[in-house]
N, C-alpha and C. Protein backbone atom coordinates (compact mmCIF):
# COMPACT_ATOMS: atom_id res chain seq x y z
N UNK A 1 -99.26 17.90 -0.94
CA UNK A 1 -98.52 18.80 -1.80
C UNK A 1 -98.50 20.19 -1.18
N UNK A 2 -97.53 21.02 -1.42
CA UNK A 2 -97.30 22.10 -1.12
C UNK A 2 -97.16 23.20 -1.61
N UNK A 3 -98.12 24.41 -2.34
CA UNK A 3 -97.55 25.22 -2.89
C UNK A 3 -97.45 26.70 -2.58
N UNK A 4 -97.60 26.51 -1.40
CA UNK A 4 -97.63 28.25 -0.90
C UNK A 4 -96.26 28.67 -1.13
N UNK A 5 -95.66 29.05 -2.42
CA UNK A 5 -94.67 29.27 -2.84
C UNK A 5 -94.24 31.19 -2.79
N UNK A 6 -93.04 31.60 -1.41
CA UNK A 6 -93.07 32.92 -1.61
C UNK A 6 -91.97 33.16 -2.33
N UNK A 7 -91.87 33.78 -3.26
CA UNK A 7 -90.93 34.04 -4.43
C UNK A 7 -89.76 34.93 -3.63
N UNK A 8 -90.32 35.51 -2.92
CA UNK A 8 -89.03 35.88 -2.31
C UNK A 8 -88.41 35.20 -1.21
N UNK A 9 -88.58 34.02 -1.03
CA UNK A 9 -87.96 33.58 -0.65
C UNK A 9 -86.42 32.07 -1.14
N UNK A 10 -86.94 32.76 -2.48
CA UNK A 10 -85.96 31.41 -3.57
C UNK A 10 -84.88 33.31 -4.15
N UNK A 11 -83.99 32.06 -4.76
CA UNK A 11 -82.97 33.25 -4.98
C UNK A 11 -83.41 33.35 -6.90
N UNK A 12 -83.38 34.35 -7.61
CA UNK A 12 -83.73 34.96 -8.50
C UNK A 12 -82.91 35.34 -9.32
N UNK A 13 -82.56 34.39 -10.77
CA UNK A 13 -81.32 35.16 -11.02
C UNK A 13 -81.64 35.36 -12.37
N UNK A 14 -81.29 36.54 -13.00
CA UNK A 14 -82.16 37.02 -14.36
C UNK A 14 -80.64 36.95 -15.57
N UNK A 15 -80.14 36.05 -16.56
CA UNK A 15 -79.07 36.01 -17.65
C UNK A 15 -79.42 36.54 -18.53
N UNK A 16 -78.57 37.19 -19.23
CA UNK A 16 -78.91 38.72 -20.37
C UNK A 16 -79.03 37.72 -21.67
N UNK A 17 -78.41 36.85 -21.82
CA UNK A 17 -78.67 35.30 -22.66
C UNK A 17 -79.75 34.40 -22.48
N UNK A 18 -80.35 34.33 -21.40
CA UNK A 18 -81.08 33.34 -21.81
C UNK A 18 -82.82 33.74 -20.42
N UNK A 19 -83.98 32.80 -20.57
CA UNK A 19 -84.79 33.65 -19.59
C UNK A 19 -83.96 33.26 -18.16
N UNK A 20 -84.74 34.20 -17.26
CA UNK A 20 -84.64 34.47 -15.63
C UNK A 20 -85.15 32.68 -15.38
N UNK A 21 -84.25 32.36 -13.85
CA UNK A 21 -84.77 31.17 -13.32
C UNK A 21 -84.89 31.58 -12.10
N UNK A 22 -85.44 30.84 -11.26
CA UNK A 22 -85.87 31.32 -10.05
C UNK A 22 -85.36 29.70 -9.19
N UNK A 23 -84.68 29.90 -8.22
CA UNK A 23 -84.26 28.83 -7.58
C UNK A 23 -84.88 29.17 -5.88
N UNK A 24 -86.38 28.21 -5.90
CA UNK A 24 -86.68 27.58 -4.45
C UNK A 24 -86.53 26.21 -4.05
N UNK A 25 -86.46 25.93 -2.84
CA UNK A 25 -86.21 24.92 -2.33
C UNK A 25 -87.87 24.23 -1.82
N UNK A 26 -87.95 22.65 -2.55
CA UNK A 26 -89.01 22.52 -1.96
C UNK A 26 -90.10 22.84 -3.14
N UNK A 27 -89.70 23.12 -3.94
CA UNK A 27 -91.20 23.45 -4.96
C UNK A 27 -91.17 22.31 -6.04
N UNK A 28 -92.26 22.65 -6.49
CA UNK A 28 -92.20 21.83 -7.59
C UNK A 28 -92.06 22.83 -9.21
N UNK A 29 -91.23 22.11 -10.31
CA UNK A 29 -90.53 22.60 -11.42
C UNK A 29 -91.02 22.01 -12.91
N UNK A 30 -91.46 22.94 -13.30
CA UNK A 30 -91.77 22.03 -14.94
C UNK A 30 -90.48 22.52 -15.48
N UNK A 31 -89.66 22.04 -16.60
CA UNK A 31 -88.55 22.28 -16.95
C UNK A 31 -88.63 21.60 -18.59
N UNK A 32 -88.79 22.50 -19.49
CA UNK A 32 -88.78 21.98 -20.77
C UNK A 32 -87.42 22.38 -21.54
N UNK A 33 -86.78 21.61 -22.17
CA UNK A 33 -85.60 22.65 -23.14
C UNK A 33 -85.64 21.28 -24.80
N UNK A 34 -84.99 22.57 -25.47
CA UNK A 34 -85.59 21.97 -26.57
C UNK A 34 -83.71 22.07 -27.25
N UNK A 35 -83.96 21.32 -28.42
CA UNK A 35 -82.86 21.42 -29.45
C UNK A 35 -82.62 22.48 -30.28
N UNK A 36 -81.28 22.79 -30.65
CA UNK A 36 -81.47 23.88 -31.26
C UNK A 36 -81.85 23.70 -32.94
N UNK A 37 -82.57 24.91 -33.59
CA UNK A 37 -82.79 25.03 -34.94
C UNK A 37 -83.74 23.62 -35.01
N UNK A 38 -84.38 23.13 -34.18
CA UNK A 38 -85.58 21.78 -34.38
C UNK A 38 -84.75 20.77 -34.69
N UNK A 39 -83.46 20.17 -34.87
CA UNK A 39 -83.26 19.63 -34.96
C UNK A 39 -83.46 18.18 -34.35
N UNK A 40 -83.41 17.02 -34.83
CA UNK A 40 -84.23 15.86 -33.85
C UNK A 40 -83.28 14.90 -33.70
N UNK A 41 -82.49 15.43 -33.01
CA UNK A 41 -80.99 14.31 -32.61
C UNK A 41 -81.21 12.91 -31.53
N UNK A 42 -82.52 13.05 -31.14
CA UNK A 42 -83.19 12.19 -30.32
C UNK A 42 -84.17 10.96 -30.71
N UNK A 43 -83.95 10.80 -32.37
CA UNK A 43 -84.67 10.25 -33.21
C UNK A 43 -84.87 8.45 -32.88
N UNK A 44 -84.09 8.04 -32.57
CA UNK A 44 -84.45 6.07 -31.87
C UNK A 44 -84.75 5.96 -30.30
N UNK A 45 -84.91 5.04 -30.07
CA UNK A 45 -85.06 4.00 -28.96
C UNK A 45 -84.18 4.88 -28.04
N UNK A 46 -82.55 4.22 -28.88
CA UNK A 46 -80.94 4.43 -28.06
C UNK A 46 -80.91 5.67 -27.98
N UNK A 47 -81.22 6.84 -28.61
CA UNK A 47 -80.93 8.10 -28.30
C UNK A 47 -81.51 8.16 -27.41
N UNK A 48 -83.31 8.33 -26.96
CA UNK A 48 -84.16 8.72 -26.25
C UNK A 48 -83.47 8.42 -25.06
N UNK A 49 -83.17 6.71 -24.89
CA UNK A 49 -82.64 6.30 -23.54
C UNK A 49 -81.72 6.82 -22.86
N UNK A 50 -80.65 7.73 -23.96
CA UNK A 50 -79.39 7.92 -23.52
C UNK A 50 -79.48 9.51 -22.73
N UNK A 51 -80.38 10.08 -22.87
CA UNK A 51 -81.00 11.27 -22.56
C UNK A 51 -82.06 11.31 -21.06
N UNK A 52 -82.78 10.24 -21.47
CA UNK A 52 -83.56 10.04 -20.06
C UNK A 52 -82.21 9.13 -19.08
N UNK A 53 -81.89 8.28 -19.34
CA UNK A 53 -80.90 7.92 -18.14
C UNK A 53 -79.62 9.43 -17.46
N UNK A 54 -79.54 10.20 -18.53
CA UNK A 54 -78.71 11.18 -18.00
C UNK A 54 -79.51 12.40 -17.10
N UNK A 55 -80.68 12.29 -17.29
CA UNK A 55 -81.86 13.31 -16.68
C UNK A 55 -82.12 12.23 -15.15
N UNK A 56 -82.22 11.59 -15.18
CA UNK A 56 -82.50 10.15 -13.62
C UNK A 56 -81.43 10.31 -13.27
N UNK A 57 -80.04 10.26 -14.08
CA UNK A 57 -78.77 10.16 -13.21
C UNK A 57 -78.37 11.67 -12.45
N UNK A 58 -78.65 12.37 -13.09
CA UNK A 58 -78.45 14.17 -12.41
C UNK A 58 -79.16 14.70 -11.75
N UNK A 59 -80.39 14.32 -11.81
CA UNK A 59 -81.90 14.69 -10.99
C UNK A 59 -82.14 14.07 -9.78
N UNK A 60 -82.34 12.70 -10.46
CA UNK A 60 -82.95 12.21 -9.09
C UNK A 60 -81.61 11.75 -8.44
N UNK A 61 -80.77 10.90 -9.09
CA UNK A 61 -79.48 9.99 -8.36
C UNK A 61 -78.57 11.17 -7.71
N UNK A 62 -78.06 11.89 -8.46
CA UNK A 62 -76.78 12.80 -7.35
C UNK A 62 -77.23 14.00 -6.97
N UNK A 63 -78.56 14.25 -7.43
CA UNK A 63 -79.07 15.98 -6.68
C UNK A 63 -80.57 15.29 -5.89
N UNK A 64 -80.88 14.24 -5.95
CA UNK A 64 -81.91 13.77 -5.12
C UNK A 64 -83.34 14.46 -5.07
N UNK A 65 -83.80 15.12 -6.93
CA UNK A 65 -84.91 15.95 -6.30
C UNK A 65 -85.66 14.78 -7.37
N UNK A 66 -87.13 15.09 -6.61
CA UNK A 66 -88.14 14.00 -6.70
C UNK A 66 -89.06 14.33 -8.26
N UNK A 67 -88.80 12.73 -9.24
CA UNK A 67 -89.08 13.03 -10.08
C UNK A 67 -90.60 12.80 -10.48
N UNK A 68 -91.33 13.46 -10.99
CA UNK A 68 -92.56 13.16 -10.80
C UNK A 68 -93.27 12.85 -12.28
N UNK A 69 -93.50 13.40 -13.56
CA UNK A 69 -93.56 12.95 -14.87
C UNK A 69 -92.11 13.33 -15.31
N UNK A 70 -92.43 13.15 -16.61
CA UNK A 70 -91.38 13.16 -17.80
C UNK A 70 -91.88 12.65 -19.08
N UNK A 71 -91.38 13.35 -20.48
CA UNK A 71 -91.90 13.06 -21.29
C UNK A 71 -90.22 13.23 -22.56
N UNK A 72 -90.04 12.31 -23.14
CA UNK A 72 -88.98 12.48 -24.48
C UNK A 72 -89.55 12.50 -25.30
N UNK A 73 -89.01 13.37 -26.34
CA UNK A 73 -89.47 13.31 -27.64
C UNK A 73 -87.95 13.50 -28.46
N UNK A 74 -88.22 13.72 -30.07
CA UNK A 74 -87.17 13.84 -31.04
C UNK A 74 -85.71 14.99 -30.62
N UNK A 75 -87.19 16.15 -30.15
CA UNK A 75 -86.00 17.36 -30.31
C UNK A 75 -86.30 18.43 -28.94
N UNK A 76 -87.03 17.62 -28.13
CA UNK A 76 -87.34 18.43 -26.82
C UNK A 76 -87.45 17.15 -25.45
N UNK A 77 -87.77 17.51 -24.52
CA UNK A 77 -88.53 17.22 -23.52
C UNK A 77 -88.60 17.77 -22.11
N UNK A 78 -89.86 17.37 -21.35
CA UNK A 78 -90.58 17.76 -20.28
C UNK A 78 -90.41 17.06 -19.09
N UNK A 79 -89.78 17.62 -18.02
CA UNK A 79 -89.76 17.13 -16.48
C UNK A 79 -90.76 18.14 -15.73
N UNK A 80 -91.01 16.89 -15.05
CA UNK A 80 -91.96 17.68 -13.53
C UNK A 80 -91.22 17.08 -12.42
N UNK A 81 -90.71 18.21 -11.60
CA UNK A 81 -89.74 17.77 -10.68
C UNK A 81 -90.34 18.42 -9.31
N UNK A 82 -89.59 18.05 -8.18
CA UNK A 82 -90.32 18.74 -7.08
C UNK A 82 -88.00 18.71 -6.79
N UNK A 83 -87.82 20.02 -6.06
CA UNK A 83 -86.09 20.41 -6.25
C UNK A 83 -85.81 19.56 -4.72
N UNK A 84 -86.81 19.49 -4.03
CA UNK A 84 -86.39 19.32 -2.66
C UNK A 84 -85.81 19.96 -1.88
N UNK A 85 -84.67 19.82 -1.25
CA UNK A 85 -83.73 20.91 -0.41
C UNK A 85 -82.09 21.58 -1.61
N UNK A 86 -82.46 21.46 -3.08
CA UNK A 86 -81.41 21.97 -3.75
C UNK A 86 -81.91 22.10 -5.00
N UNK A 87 -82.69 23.14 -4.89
CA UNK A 87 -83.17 24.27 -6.10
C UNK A 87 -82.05 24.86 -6.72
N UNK A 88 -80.89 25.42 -5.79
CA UNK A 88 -79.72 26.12 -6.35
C UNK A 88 -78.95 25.22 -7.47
N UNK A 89 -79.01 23.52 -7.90
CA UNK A 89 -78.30 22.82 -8.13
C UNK A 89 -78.62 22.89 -9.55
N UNK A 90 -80.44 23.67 -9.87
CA UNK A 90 -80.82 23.20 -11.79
C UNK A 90 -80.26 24.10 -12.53
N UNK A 91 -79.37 24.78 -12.65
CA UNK A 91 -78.50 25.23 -13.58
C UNK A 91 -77.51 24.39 -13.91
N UNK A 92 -76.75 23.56 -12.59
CA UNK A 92 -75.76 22.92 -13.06
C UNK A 92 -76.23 21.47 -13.64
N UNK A 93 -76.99 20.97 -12.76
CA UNK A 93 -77.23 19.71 -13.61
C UNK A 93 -77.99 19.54 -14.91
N UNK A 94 -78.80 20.96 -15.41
CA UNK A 94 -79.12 20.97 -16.88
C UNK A 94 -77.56 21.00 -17.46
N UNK A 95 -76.98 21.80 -17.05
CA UNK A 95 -75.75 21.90 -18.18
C UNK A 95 -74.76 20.18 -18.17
N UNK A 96 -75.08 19.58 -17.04
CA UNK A 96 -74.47 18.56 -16.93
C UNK A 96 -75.08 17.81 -17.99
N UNK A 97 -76.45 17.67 -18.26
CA UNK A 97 -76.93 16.74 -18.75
C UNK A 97 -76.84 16.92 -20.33
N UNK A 98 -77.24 18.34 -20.82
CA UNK A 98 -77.15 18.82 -21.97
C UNK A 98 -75.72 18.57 -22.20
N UNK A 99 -74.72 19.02 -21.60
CA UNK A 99 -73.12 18.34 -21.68
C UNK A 99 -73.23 16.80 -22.02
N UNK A 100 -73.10 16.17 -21.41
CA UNK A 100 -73.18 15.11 -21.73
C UNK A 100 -73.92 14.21 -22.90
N UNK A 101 -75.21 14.36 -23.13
CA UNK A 101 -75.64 14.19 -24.39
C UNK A 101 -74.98 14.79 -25.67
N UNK A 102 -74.47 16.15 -25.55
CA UNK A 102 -74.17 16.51 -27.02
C UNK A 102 -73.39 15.74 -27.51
N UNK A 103 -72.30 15.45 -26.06
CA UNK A 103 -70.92 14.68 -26.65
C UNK A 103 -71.45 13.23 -27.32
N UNK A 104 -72.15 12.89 -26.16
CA UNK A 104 -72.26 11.32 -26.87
C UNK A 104 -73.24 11.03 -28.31
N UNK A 105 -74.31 12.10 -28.47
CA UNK A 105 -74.91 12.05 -29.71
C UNK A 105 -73.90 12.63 -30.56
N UNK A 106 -73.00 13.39 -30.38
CA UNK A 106 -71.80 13.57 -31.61
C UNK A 106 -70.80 12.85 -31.97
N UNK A 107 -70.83 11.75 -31.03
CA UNK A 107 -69.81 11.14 -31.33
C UNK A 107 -70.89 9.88 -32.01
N UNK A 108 -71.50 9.60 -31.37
CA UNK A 108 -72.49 8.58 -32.42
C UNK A 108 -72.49 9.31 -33.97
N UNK A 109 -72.65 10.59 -34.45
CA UNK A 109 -73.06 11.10 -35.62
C UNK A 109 -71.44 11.47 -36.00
N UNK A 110 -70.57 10.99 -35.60
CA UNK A 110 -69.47 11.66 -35.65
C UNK A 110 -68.68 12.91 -36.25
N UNK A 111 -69.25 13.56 -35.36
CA UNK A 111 -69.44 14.64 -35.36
C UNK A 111 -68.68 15.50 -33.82
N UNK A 112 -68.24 16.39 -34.04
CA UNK A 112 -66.90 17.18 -33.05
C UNK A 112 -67.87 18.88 -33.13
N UNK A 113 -68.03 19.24 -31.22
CA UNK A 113 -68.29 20.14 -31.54
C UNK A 113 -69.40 20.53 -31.55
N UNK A 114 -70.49 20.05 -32.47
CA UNK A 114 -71.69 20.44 -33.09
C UNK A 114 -72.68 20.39 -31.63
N UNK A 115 -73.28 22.00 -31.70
CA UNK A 115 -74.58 22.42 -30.72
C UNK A 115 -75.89 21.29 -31.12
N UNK A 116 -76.08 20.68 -29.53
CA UNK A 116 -77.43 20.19 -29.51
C UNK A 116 -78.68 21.22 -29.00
N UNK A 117 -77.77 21.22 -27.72
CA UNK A 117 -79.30 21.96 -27.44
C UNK A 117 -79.60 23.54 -27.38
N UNK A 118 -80.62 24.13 -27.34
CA UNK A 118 -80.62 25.57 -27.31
C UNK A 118 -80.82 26.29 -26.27
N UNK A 119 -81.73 25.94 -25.57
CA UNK A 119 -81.84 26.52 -24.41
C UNK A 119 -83.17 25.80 -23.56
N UNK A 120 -83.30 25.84 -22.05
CA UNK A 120 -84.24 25.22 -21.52
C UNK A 120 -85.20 26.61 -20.64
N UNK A 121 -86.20 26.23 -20.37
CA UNK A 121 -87.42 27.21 -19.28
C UNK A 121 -87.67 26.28 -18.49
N UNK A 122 -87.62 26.90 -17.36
CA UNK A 122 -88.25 26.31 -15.92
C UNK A 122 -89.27 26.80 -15.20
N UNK A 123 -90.24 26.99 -14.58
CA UNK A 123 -90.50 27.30 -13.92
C UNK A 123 -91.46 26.49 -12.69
N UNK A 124 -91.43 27.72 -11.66
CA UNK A 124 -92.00 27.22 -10.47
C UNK A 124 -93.65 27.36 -10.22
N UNK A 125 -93.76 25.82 -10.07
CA UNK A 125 -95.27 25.72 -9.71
C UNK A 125 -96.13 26.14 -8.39
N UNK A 126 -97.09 26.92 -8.73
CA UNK A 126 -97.33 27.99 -7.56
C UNK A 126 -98.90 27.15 -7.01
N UNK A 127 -99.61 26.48 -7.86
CA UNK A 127 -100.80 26.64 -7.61
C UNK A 127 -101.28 24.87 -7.65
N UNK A 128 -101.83 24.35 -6.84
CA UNK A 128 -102.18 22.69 -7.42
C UNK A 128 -103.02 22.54 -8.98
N UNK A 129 -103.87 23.80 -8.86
CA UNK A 129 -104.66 23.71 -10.67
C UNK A 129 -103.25 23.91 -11.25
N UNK A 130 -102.08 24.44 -11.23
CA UNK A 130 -100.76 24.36 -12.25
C UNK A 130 -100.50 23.07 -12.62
N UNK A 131 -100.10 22.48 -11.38
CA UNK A 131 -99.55 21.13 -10.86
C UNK A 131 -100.30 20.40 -12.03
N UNK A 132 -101.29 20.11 -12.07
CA UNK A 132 -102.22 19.19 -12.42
C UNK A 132 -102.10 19.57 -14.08
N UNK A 133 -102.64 20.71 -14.35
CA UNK A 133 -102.48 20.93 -15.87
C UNK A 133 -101.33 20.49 -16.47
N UNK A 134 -100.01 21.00 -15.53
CA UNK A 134 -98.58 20.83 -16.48
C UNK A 134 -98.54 18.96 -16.27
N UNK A 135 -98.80 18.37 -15.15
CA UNK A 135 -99.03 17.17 -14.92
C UNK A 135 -99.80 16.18 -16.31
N UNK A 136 -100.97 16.68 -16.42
CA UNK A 136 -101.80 16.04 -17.73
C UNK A 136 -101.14 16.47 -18.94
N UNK A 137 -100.33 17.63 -18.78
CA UNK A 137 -99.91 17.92 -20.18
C UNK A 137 -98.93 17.08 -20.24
N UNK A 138 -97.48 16.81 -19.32
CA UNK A 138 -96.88 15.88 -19.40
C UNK A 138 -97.04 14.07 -20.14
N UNK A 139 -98.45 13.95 -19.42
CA UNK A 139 -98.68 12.44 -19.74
C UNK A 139 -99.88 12.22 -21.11
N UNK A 140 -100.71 13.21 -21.38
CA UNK A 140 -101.42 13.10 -22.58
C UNK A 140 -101.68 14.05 -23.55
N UNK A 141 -100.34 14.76 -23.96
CA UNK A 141 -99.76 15.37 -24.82
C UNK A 141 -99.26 14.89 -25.92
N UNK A 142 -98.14 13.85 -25.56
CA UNK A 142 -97.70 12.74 -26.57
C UNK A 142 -98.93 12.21 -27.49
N UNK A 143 -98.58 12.85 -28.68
CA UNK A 143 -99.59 11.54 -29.90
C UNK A 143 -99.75 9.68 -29.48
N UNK A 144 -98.20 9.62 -29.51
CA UNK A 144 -98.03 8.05 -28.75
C UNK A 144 -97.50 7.97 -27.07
N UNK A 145 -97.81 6.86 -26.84
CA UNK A 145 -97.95 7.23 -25.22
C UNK A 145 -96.47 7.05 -24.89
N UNK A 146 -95.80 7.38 -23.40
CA UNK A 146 -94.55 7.71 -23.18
C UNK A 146 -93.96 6.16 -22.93
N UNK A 147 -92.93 5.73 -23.62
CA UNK A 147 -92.78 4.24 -23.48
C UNK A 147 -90.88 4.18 -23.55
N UNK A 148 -90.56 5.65 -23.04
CA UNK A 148 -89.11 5.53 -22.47
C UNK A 148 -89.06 5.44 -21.44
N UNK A 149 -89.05 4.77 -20.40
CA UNK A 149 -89.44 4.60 -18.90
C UNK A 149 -88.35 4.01 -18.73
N UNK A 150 -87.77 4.23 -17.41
CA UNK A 150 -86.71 3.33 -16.79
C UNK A 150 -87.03 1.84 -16.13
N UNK A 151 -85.99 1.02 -16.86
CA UNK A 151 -86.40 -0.65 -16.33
C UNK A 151 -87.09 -0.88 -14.82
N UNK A 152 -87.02 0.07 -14.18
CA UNK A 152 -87.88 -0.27 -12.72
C UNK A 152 -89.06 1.11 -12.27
N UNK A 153 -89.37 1.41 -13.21
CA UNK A 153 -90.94 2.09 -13.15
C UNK A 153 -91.82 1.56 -13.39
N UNK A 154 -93.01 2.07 -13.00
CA UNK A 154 -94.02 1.10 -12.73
C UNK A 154 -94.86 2.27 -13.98
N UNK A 155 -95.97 1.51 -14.77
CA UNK A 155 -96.55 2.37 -15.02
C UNK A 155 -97.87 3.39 -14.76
C-alpha cells in the first residue's frame, strides 16, 4: 500500500454548494453520500442491488478504480476505493450513479422528478492507521453483516 500522499500534487477543487474534493491519482478514497432529508429509498433486496450494481458499473467497470470495501444501507452508503490513474473522474461518476438511481427508484415509486440524494464526502486516505480504521468501519459497522455482494465475490 501506498500512502505518502502530497496534496499538492492532486488537483483541489473547493464548490460554494457543496464540501471541497481533492482529486489524486493513485490514492486511496473513502466516499460516503447519503439521501436527502433521511429518507430510505434503498429499503429491499432490489433497491440495495440496483445501487451497488450502478457503483461496480461506474467505479470499477468503466473508470477502472480498485474497489476495496463497500457497505449499503437504507439511506446512505460507504466505498473504499483506491482512484488509480483517474481521480479526476469521482465527480462524474458519483453524479452518474446518483443519476441513475434517482430515475430508476422514481420510476419504481412512480414518481417524476423527486430528489434522492443529497450530497456525498470523499476523502483521501493519507495514513495506513486511516486505511485500516475507515476499512473496519466499513465491514463491522453494519448491525447486520453486509450481504449485498456481487454474484462473483468472494467473501
Amino acid at each position: 500500500m501506498f500512502f505518502r500522499v502530497d496534496k499538492r500534487l492532486g488537483k483541489y477543487t473547493n464548490y460554494n454548494h457543496s464540501p471541497a474534493h481533492l482529486f489524486i491519482d493513485q490514492a486511496y478514497y473513502i466516499i460516503t453520500a447519503h439521501t436527502i432529508e433521511n429518507t430510505r429509498p434503498f429499503y429491499d433486496d432490489e433497491r440495495k442491488q440496483i445501487l451497488l450494481d450502478s457503483i461496480f458499473l461506474n467505479f470499477v467497470e468503466r473508470n477502472i478504480w480498485q474497489m476495496i470495501a463497500y457497505f449499503v444501507a437504507d439511506n446512505h452508503y460507504h466505498i473504499l476505493l483506491n482512484s488509480k490513474d483517474n481521480a479526476k473522474s469521482l465527480s462524474k461518476i458519483i453524479a452518474d450513479i446518483h443519476r441513475f438511481t434517482a430515475i430508476t427508484i422514481n420510476k419504481m415509486d412512480n414518481k417524476i422528478g423527486h430528489q434522492v440524494w443529497f450530497q456525498y464526502w470523499d476523502t483521501v486516505i493519507t495514513s495506513e492507521n486511516s486505511f485500516y480504521a475507515r476499512f473496519n468501519y466499513i465491514h463491522y459497522n453494519p448491525v447486520h453483516p453486509v450481504k449485498y455482494r456481487r454474484k462473483n465475490d468472494s467473501l
